[in-house]
N, C-alpha and C. Protein backbone atom coordinates (compact mmCIF):
# COMPACT_ATOMS: atom_id res chain seq x y z
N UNK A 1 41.43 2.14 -30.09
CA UNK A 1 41.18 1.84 -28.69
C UNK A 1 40.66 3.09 -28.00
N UNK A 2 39.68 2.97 -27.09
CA UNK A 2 38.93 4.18 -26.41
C UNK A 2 40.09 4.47 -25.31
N UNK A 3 40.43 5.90 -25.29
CA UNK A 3 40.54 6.59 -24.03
C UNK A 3 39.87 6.22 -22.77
N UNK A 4 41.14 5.75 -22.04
CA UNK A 4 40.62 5.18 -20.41
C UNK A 4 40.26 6.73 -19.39
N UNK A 5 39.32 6.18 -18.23
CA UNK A 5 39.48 7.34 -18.10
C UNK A 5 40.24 7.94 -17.10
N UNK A 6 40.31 9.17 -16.66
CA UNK A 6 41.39 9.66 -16.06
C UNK A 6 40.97 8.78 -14.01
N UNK A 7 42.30 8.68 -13.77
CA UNK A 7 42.10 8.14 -12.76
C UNK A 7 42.75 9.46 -11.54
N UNK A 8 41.80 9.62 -10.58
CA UNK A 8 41.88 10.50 -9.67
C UNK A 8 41.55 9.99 -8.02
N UNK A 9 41.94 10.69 -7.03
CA UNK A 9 42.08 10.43 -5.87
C UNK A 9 41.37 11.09 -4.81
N UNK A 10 40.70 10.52 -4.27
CA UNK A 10 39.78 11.20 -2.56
C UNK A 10 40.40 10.63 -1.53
N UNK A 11 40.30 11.53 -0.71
CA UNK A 11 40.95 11.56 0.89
C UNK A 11 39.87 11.04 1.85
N UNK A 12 40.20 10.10 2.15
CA UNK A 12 39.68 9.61 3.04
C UNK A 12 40.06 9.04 4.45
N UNK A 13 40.29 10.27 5.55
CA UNK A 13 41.28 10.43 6.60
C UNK A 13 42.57 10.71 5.74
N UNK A 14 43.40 10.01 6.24
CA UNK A 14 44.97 9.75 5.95
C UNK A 14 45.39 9.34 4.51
N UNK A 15 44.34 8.67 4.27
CA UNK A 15 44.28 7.63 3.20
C UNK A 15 43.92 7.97 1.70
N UNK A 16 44.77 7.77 0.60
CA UNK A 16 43.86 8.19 -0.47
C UNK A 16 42.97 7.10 -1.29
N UNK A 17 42.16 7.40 -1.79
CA UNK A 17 40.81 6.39 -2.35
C UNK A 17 41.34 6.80 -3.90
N UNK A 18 41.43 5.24 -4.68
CA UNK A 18 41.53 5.94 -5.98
C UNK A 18 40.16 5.83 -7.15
N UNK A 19 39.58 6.95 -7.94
CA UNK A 19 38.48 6.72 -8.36
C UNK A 19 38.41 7.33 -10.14
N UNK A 20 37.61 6.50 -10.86
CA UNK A 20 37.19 7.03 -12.14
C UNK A 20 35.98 7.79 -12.44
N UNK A 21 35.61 8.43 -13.23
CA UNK A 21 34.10 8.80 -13.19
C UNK A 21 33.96 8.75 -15.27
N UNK A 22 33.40 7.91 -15.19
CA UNK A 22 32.82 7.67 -17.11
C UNK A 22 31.24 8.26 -17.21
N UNK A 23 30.96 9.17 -17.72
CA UNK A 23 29.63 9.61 -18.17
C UNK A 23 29.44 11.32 -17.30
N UNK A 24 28.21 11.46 -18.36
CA UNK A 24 27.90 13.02 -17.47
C UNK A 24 26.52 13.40 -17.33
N UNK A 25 25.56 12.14 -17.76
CA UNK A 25 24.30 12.02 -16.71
C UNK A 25 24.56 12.46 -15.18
N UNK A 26 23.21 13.22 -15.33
CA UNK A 26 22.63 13.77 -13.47
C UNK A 26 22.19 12.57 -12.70
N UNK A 27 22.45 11.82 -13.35
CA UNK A 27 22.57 10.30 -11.95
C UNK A 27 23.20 9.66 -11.91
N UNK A 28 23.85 9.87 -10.84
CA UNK A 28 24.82 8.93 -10.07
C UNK A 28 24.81 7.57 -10.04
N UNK A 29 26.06 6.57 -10.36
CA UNK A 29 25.93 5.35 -10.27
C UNK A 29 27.32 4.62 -9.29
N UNK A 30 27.46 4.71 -8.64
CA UNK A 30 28.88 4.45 -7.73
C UNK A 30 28.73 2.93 -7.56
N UNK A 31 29.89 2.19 -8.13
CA UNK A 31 30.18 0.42 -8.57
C UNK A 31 31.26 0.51 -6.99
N UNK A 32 30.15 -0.21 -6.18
CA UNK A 32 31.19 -0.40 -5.00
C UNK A 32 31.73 -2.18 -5.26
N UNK A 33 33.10 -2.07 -5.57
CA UNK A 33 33.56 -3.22 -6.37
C UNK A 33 33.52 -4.79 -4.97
N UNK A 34 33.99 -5.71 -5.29
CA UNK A 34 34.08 -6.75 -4.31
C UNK A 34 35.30 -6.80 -3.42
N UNK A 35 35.94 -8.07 -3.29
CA UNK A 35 37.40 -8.59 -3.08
C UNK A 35 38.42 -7.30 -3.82
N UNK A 36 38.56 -7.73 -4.82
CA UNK A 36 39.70 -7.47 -5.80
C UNK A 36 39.37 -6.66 -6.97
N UNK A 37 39.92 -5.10 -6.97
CA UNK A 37 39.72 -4.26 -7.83
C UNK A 37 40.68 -3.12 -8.19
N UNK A 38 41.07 -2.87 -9.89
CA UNK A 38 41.97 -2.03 -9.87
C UNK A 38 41.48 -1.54 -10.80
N UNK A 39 40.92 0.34 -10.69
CA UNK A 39 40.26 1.08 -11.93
C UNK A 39 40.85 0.71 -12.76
N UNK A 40 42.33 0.93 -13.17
CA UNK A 40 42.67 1.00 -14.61
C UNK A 40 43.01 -0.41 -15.02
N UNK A 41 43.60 -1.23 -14.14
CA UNK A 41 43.93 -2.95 -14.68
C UNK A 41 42.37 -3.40 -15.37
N UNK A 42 41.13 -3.20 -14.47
CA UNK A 42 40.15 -3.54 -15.02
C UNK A 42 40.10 -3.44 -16.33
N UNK A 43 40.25 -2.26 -16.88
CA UNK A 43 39.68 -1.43 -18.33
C UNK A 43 40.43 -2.62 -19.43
N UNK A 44 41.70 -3.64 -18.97
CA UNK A 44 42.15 -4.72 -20.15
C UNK A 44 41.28 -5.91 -19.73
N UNK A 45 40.33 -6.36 -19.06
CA UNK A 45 40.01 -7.28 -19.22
C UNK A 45 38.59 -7.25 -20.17
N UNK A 46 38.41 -8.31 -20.73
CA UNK A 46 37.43 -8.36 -21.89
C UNK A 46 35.97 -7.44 -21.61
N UNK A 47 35.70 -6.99 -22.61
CA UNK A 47 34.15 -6.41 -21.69
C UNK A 47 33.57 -5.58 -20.89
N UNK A 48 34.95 -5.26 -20.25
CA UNK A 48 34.75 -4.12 -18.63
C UNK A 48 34.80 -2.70 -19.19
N UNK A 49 35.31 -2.40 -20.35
CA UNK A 49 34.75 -0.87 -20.75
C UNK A 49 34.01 -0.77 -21.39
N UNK A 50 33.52 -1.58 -22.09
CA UNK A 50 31.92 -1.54 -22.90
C UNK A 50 30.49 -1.76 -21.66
N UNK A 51 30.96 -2.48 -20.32
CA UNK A 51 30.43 -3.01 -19.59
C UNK A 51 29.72 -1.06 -18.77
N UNK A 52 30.97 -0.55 -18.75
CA UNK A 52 30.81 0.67 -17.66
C UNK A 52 30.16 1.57 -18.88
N UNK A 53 30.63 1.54 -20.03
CA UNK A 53 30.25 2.84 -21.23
C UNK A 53 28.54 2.31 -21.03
N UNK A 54 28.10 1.00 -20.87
CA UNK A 54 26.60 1.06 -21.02
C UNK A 54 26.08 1.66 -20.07
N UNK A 55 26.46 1.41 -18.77
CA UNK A 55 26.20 2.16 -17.36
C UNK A 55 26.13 3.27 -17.84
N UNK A 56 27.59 4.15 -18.33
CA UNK A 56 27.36 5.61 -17.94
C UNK A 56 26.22 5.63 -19.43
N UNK A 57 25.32 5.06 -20.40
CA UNK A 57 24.43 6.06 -21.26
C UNK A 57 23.43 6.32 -20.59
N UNK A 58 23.29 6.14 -18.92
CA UNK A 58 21.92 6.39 -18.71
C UNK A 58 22.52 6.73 -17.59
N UNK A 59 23.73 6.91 -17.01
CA UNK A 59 24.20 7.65 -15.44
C UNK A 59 25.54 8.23 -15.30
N UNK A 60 25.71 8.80 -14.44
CA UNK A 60 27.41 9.01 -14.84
C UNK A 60 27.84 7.95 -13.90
N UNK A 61 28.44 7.49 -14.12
CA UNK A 61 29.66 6.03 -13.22
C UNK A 61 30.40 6.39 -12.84
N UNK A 62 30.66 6.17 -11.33
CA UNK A 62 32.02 6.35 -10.62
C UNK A 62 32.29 4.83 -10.12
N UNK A 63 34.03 4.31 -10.28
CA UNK A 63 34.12 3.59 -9.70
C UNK A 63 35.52 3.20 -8.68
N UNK A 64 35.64 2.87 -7.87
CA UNK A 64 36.78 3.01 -6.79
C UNK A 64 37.36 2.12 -6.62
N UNK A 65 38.28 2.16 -6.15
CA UNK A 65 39.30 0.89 -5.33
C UNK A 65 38.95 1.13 -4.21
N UNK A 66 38.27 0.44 -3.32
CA UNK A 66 38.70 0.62 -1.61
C UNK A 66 39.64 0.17 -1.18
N UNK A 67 40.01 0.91 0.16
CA UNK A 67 41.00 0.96 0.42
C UNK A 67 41.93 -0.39 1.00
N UNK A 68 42.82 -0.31 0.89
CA UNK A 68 43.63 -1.82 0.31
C UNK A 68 43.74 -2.46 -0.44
N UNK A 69 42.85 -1.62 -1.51
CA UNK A 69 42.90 -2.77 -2.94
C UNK A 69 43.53 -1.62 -4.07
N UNK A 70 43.85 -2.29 -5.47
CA UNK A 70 43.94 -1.71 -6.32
C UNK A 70 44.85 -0.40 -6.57
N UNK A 71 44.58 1.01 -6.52
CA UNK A 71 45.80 2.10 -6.41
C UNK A 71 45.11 2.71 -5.34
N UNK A 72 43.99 2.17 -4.52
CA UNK A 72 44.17 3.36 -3.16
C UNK A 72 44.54 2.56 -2.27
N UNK A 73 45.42 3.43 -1.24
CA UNK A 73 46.23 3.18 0.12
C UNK A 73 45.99 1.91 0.56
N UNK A 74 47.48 1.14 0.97
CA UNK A 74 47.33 0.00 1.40
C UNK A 74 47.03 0.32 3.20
N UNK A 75 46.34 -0.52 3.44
CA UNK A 75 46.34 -0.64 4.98
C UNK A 75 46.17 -2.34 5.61
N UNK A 76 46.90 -2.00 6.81
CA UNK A 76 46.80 -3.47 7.03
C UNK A 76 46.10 -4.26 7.89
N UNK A 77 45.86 -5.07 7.74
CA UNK A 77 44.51 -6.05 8.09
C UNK A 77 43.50 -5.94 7.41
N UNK A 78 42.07 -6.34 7.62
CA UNK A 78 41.04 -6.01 6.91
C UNK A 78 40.23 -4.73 7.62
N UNK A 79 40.29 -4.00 6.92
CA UNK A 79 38.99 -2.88 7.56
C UNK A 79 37.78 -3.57 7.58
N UNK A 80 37.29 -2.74 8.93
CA UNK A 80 35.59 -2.99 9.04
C UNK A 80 34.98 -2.06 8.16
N UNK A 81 33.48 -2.17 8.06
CA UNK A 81 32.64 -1.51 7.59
C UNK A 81 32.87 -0.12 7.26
N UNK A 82 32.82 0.58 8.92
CA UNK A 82 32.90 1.92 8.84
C UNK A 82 34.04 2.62 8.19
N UNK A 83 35.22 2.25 8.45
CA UNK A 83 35.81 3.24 7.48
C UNK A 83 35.76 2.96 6.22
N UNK A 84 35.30 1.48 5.82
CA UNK A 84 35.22 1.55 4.05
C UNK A 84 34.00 2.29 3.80
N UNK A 85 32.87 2.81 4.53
CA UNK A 85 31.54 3.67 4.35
C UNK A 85 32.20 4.84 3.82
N UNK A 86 33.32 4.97 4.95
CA UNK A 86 33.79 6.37 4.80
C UNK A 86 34.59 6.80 3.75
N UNK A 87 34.91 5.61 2.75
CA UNK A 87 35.76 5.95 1.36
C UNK A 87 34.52 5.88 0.62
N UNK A 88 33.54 5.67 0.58
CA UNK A 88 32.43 6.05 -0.25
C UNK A 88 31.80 7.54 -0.06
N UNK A 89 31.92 7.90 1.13
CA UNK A 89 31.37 9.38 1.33
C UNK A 89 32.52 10.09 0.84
N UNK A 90 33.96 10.10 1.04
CA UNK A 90 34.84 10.69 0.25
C UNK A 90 34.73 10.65 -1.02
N UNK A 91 34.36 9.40 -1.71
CA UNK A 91 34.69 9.90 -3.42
C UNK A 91 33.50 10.60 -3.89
N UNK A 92 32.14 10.05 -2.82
CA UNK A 92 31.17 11.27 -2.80
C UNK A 92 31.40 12.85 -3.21
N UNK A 93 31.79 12.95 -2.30
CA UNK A 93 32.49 14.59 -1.73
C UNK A 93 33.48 14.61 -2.94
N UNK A 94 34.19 14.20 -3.52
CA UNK A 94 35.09 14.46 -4.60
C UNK A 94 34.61 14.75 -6.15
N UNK A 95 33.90 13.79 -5.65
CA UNK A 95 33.15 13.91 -7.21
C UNK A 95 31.53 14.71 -7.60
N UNK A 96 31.50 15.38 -6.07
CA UNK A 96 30.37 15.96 -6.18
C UNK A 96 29.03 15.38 -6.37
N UNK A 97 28.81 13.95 -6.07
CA UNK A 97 27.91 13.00 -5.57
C UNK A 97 26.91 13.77 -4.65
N UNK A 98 25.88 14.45 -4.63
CA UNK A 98 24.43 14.54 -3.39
C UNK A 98 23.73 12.95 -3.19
N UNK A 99 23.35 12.78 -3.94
CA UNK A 99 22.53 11.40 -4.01
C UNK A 99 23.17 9.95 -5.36
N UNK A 100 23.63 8.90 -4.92
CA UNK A 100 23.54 8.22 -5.66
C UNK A 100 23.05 6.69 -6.08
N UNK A 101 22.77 6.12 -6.58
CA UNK A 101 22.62 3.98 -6.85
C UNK A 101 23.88 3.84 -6.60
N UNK A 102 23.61 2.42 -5.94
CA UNK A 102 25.00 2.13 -5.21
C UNK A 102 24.63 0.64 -6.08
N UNK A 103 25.80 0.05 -6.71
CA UNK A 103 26.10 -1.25 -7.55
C UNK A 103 27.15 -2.03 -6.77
N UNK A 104 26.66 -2.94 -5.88
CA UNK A 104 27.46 -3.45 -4.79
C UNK A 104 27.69 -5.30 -5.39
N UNK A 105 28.53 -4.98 -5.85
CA UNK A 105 29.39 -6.29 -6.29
C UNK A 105 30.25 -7.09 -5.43
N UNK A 106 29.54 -8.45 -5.48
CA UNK A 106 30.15 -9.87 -4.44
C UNK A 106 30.08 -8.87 -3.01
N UNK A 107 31.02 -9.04 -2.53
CA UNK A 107 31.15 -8.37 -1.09
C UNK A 107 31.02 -7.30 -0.75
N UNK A 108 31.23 -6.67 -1.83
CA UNK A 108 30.60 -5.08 -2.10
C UNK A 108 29.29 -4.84 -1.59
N UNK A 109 28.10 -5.80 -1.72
CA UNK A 109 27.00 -5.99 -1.97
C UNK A 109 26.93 -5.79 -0.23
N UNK A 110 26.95 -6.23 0.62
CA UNK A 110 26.84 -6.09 2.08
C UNK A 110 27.18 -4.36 2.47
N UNK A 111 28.70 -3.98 2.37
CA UNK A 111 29.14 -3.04 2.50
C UNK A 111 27.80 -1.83 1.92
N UNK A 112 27.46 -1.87 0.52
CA UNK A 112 26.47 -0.91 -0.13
C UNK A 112 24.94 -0.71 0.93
N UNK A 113 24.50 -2.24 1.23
CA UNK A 113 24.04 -2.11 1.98
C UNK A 113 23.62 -1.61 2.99
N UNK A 114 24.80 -1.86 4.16
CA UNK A 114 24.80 -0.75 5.18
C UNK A 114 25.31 0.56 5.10
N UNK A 115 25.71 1.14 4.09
CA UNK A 115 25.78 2.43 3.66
C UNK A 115 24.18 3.15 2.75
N UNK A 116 23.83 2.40 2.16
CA UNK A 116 22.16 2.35 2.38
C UNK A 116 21.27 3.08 3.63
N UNK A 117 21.32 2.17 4.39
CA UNK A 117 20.29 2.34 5.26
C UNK A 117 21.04 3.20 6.54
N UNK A 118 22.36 3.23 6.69
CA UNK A 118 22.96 4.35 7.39
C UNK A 118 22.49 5.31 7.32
N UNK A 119 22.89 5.68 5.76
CA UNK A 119 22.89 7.61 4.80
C UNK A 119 21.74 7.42 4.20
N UNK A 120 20.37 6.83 4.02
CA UNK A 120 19.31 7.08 3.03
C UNK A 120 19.09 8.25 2.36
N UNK A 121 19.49 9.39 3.21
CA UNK A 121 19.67 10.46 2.41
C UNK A 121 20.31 10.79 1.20
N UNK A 122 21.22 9.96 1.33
CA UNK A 122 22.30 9.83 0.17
C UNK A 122 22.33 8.95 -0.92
N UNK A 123 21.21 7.89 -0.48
CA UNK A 123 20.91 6.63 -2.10
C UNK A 123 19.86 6.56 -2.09
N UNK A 124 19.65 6.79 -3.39
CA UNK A 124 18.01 6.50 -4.36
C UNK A 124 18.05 5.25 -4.68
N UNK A 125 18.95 4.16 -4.74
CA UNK A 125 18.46 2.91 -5.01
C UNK A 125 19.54 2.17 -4.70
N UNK A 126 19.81 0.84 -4.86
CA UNK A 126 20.57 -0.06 -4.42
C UNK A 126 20.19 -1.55 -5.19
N UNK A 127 21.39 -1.62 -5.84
CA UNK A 127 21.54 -2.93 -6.66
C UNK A 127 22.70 -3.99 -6.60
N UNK A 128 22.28 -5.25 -5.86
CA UNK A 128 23.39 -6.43 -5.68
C UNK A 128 23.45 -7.46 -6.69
N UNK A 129 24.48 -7.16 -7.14
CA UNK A 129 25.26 -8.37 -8.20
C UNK A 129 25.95 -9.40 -7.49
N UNK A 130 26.00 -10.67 -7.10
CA UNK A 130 26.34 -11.83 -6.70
C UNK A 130 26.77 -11.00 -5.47
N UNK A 131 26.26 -10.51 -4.39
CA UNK A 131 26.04 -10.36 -3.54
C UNK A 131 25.69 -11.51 -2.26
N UNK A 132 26.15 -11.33 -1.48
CA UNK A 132 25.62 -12.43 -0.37
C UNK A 132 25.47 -11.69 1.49
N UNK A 133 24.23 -12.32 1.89
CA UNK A 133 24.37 -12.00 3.20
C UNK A 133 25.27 -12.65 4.21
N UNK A 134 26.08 -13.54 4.07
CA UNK A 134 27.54 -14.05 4.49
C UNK A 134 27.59 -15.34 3.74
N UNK A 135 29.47 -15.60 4.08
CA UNK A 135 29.72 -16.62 3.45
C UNK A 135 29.69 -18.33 3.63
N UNK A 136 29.64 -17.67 5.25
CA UNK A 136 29.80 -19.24 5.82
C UNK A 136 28.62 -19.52 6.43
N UNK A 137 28.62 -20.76 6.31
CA UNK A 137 27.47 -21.35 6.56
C UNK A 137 27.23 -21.40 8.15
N UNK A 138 26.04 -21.14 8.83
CA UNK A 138 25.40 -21.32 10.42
C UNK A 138 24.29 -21.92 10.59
N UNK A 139 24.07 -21.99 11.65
CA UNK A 139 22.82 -22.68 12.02
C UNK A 139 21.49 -21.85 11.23
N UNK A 140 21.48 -20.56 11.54
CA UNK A 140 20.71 -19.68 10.61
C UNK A 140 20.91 -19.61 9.30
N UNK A 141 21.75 -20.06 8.23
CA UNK A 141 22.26 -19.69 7.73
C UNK A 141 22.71 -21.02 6.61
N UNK A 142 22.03 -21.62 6.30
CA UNK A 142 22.24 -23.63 5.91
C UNK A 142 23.04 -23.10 4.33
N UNK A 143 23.00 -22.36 3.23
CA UNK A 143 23.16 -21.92 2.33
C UNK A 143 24.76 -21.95 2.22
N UNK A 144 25.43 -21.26 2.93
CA UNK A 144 26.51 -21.22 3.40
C UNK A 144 27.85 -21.79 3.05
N UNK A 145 28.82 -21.20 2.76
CA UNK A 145 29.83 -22.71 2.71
C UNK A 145 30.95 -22.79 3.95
N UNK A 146 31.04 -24.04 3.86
CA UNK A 146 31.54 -24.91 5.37
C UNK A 146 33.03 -23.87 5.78
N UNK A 147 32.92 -23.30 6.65
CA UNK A 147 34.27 -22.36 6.95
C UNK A 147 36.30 -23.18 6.78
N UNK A 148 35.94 -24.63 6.40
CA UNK A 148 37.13 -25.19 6.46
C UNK A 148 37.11 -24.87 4.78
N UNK A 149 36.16 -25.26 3.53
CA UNK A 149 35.63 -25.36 2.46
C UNK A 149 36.69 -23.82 2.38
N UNK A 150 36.13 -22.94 2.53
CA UNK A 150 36.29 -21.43 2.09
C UNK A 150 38.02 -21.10 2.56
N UNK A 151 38.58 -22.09 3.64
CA UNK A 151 39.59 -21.60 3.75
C UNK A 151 40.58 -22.22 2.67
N UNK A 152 40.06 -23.64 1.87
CA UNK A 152 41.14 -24.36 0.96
C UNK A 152 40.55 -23.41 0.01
N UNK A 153 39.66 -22.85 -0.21
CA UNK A 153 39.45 -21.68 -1.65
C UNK A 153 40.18 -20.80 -1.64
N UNK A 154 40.49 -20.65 -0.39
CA UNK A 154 41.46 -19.01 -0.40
C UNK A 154 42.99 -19.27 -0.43
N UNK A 155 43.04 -20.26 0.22
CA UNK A 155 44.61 -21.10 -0.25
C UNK A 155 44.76 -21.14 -1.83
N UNK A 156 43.92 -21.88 -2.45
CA UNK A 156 44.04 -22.31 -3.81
C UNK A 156 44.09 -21.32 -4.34
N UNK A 157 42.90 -19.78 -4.15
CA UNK A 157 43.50 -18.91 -5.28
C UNK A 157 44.86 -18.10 -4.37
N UNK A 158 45.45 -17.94 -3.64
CA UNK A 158 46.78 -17.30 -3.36
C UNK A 158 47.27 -18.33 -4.13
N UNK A 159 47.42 -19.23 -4.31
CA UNK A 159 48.77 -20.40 -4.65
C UNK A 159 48.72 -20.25 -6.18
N UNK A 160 47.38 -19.83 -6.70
CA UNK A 160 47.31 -19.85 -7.89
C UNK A 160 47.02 -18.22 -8.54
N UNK A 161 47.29 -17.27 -7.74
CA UNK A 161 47.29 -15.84 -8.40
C UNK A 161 48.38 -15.41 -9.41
N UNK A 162 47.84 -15.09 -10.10
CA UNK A 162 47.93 -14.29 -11.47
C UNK A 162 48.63 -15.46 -12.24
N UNK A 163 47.82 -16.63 -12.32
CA UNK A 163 48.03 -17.85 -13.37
C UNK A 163 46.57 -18.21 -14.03
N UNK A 164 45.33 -17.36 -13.77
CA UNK A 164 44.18 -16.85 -14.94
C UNK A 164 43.35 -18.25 -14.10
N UNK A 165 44.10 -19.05 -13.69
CA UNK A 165 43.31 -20.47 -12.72
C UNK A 165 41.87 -19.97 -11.96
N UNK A 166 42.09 -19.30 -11.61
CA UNK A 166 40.95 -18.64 -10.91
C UNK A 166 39.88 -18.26 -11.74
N UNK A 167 40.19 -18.07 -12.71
CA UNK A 167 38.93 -17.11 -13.84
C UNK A 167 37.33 -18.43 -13.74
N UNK A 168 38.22 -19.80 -13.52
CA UNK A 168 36.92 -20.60 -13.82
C UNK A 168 35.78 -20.51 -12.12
N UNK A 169 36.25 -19.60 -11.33
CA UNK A 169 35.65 -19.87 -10.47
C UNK A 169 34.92 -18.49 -10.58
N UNK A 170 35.70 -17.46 -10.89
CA UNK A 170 35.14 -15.97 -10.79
C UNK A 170 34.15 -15.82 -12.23
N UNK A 171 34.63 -16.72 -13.41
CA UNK A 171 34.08 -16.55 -14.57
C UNK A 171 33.93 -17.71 -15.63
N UNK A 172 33.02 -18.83 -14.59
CA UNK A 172 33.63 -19.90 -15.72
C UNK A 172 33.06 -19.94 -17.20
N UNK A 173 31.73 -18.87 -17.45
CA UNK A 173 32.23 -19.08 -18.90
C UNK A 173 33.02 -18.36 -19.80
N UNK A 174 34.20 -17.31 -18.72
CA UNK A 174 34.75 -16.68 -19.59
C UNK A 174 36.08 -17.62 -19.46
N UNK A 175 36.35 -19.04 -18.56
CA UNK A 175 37.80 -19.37 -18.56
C UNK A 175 38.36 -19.86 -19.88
N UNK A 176 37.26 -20.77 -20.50
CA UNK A 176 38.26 -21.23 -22.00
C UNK A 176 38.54 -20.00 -22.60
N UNK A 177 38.38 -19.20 -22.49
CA UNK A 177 38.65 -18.25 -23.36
C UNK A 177 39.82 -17.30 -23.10
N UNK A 178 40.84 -17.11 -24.19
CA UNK A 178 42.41 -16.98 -24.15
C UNK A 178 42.51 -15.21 -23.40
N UNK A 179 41.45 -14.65 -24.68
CA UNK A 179 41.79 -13.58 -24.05
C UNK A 179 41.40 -12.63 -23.26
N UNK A 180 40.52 -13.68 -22.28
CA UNK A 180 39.87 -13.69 -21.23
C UNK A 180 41.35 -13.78 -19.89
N UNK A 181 42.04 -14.87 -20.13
CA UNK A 181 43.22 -15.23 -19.50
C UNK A 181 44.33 -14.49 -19.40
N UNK A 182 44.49 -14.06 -20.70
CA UNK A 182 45.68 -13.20 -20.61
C UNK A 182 45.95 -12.10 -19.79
N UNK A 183 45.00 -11.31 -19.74
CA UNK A 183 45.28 -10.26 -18.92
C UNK A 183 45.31 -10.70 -17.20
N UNK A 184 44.57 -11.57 -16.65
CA UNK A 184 44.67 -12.54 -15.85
C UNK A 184 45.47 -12.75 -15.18
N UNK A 185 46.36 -13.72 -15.80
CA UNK A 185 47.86 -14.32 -16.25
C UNK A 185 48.85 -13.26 -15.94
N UNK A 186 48.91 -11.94 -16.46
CA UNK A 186 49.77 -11.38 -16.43
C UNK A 186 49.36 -10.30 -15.40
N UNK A 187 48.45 -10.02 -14.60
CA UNK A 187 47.99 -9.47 -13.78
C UNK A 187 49.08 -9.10 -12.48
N UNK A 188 49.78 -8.25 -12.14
CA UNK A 188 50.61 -7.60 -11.28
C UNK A 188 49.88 -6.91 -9.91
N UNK A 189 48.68 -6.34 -10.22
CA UNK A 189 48.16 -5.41 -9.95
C UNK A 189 49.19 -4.42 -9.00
N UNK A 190 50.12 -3.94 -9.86
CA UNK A 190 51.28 -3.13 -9.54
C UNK A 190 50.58 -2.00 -8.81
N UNK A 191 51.88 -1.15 -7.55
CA UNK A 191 51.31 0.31 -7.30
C UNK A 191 51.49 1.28 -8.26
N UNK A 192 51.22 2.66 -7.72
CA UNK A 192 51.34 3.42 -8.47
C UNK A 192 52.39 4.20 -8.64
């Protein structure tokens, strides 16, 4: 089994940000994650360290928990934008980041965004993986899903967290698959 990698921490205000860095390419690749992310829980689910080892052969990879998720600082309610910008300029600054690609995953994908076109100084490129420009559906906006729709989704996965139920929505062709589930299933995402 490969050596995970070391998991380390940026300050961001009050708050600590927790972050990995895999590779030692001169380009930067910072995975600004979605919803739900924990550096090291990730590394047991199927795929996700072969997934980042391909990233880092052509960049070095950093990737974070923002804050409220995973092992950096809980806070309560949802943060806006700006201070989650501001746990990206911290693990910046930590990890010695000048310029990097920002890999903005599901909801991530917005957030990367306006940290984009904020700091241009600071990203050479920008790439969205199931990314969306919002969720619910508007008059502008027909694509959308119905805001009552999204609230029985978010019921169903609380009612159904860490019973792998969810995998068919986040991954349905990884749900038949056991040991796809397992780690899932047994998912705590404990502190530190």
């Amino acid at each position: 089994m490969q050596e995970l990698p070391t998991t380390r921490y940026a300050k961001s205000g009050e708050l600590s940000i927790a972050y990995q860095v895999v590779g030692e390419d001169p380009r930067d690749l910072i995975v600004v994650p979605g919803l739900v992310s924990h550096v090291e829980f990730f590394h047991e689910l199927p795929g996700y360290s072969r997934f980042i080892q391909r990233l880092a052969s052509f960049s070095r990879v950093i990737t974070f928990d923002k804050r409220g998720t995973g092992l950096s600082d809980w806070v309560a309610g949802a943060p806006s934008y700006e201070p989650r910008m501001d746990d990206i300029h911290a693990v910046m600054s930590a990890t010695g980041s000048e310029q990097a690609v920002l890999f903005g995953i599901s909801e991530g994908g917005p957030l990367s965004a306006l940290f984009a076109t904020t700091h241009p100084d600071r990203i050479t490129a920008l790439v969205a993986f199931g990314a969306f420009a919002r969720m619910t559906r508007a008059p502008d906006y027909p694509i959308g899903i119905e805001l009552e729709a999204l609230g029985e989704m978010a019921a169903a996965i609380g009612e159904h967290w860490g019973t792998a139920a969810s995998l068919s929505v986040f991954s349905s062709s990884r749900a038949p698959d056991k040991e796809a589930q397992a780690p899932c299933a047994q998912a705590s995402f404990s502190r530190r």
